[in-house]
C-alpha atoms as a PDB file:
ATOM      1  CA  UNK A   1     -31.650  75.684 -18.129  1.00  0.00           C
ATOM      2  CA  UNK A   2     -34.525  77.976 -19.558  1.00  0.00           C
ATOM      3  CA  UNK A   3     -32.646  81.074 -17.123  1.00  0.00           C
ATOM      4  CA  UNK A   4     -29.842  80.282 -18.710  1.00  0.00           C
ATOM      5  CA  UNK A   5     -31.719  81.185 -22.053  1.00  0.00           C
ATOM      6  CA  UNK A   6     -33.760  83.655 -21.227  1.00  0.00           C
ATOM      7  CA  UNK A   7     -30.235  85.145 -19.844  1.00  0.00           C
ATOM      8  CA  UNK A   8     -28.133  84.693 -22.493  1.00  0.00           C
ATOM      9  CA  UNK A   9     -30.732  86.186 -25.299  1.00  0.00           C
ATOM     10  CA  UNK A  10     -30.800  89.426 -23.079  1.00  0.00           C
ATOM     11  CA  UNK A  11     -27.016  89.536 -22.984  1.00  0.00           C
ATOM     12  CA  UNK A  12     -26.899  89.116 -26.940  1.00  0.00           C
ATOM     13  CA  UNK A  13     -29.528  91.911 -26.900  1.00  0.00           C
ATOM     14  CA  UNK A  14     -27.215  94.162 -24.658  1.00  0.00           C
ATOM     15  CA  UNK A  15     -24.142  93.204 -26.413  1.00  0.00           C
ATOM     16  CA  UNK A  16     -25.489  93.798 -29.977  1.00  0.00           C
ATOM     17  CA  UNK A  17     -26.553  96.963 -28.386  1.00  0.00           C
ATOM     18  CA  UNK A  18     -23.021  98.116 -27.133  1.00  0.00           C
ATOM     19  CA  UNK A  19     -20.403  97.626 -29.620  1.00  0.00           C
ATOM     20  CA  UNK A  20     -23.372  99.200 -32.738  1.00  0.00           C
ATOM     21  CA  UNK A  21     -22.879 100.209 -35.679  1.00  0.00           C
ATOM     22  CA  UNK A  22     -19.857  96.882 -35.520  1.00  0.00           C
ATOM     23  CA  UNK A  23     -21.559  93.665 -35.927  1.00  0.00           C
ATOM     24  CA  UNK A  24     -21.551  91.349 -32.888  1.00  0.00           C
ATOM     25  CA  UNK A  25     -21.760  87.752 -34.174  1.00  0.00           C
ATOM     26  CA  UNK A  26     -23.172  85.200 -31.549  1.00  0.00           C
ATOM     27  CA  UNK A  27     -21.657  81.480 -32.279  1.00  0.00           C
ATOM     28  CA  UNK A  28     -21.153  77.991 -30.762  1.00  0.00           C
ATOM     29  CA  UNK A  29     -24.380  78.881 -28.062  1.00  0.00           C
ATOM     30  CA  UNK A  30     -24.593  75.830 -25.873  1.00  0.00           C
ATOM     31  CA  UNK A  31     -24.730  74.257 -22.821  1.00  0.00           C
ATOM     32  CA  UNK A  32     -25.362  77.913 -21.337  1.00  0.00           C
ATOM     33  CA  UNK A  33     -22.242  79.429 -22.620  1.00  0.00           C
ATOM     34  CA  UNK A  34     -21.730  81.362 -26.082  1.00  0.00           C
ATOM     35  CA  UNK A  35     -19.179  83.246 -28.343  1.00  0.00           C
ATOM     36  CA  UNK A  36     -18.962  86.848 -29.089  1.00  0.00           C
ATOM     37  CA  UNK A  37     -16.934  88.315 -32.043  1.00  0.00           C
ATOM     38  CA  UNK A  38     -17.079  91.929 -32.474  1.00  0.00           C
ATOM     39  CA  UNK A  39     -16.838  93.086 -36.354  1.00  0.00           C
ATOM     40  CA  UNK A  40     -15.813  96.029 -38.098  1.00  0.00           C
ATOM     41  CA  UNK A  41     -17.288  97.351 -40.778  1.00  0.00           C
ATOM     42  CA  UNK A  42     -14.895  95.379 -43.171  1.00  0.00           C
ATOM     43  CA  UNK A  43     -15.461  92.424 -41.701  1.00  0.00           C
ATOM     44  CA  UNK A  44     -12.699  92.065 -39.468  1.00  0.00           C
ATOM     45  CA  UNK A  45     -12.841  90.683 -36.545  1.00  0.00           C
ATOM     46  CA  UNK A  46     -11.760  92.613 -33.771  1.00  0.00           C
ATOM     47  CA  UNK A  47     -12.669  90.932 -30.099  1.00  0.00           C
ATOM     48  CA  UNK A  48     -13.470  87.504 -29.639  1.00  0.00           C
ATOM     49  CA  UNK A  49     -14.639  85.921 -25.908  1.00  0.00           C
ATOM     50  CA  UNK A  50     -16.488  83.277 -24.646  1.00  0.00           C
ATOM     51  CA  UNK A  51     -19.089  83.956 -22.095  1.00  0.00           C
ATOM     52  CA  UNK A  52     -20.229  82.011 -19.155  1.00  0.00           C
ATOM     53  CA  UNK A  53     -23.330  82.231 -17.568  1.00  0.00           C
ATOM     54  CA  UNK A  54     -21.699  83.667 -14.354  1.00  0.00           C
ATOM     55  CA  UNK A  55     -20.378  86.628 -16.496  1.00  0.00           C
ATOM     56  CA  UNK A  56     -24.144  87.612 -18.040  1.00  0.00           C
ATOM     57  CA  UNK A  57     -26.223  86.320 -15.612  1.00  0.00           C
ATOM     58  CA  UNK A  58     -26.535  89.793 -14.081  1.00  0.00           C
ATOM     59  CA  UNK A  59     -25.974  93.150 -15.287  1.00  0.00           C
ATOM     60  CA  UNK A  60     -22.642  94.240 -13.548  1.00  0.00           C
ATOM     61  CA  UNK A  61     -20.603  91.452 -14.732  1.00  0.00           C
ATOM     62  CA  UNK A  62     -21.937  91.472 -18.572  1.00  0.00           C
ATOM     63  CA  UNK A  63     -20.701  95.474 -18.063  1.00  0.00           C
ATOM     64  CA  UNK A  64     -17.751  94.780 -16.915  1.00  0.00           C
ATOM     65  CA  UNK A  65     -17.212  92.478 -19.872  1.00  0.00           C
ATOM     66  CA  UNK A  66     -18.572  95.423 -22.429  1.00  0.00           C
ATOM     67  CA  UNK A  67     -16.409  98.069 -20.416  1.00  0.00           C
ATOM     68  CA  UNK A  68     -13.137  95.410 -21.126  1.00  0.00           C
ATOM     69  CA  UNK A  69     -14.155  94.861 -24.699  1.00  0.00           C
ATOM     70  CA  UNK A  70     -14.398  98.586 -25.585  1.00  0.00           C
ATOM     71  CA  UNK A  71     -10.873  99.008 -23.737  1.00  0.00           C
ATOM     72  CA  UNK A  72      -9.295  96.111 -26.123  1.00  0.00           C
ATOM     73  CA  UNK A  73     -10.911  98.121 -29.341  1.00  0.00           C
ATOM     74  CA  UNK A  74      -9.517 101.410 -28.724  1.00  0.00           C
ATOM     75  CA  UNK A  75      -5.985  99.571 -27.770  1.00  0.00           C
END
């Protein structure tokens, strides 16, 4: 349970990271899994998942989720 913590505060980390200057809110964080919701500027949200701890557990999957995300906000 602790990886799963220690994991999932180093994907918020590299998410908050990726989608600056937007605002990545972190919600409903529990039982290893969490919500992101990328936010514009005028506080519009503009990508919402839910990550599990087999998508951020490791860096190529949590990339793959960033490359996806920035694909959706340029759509």
């Amino acid at each position: 349970m602790m990886t799963h913590q220690i994991h999932a505060q180093d994907a918020i980390r590299t998410l908050t990271n990726a989608f600056a200057p937007m605002n990545c809110l972190i919600m409903a964080a529990r039982k290893g899994c969490f919500s992101f919701t990328v936010v514009n500027e005028h506080g519009i949200a503009r990508h919402s998942e839910r990550l599990y701890p087999e998508q951020y557990s490791s860096a190529e999957p949590l990339q793959a989720v960033i490359e996806r995300t920035r694909q959706a906000l340029t759509a």
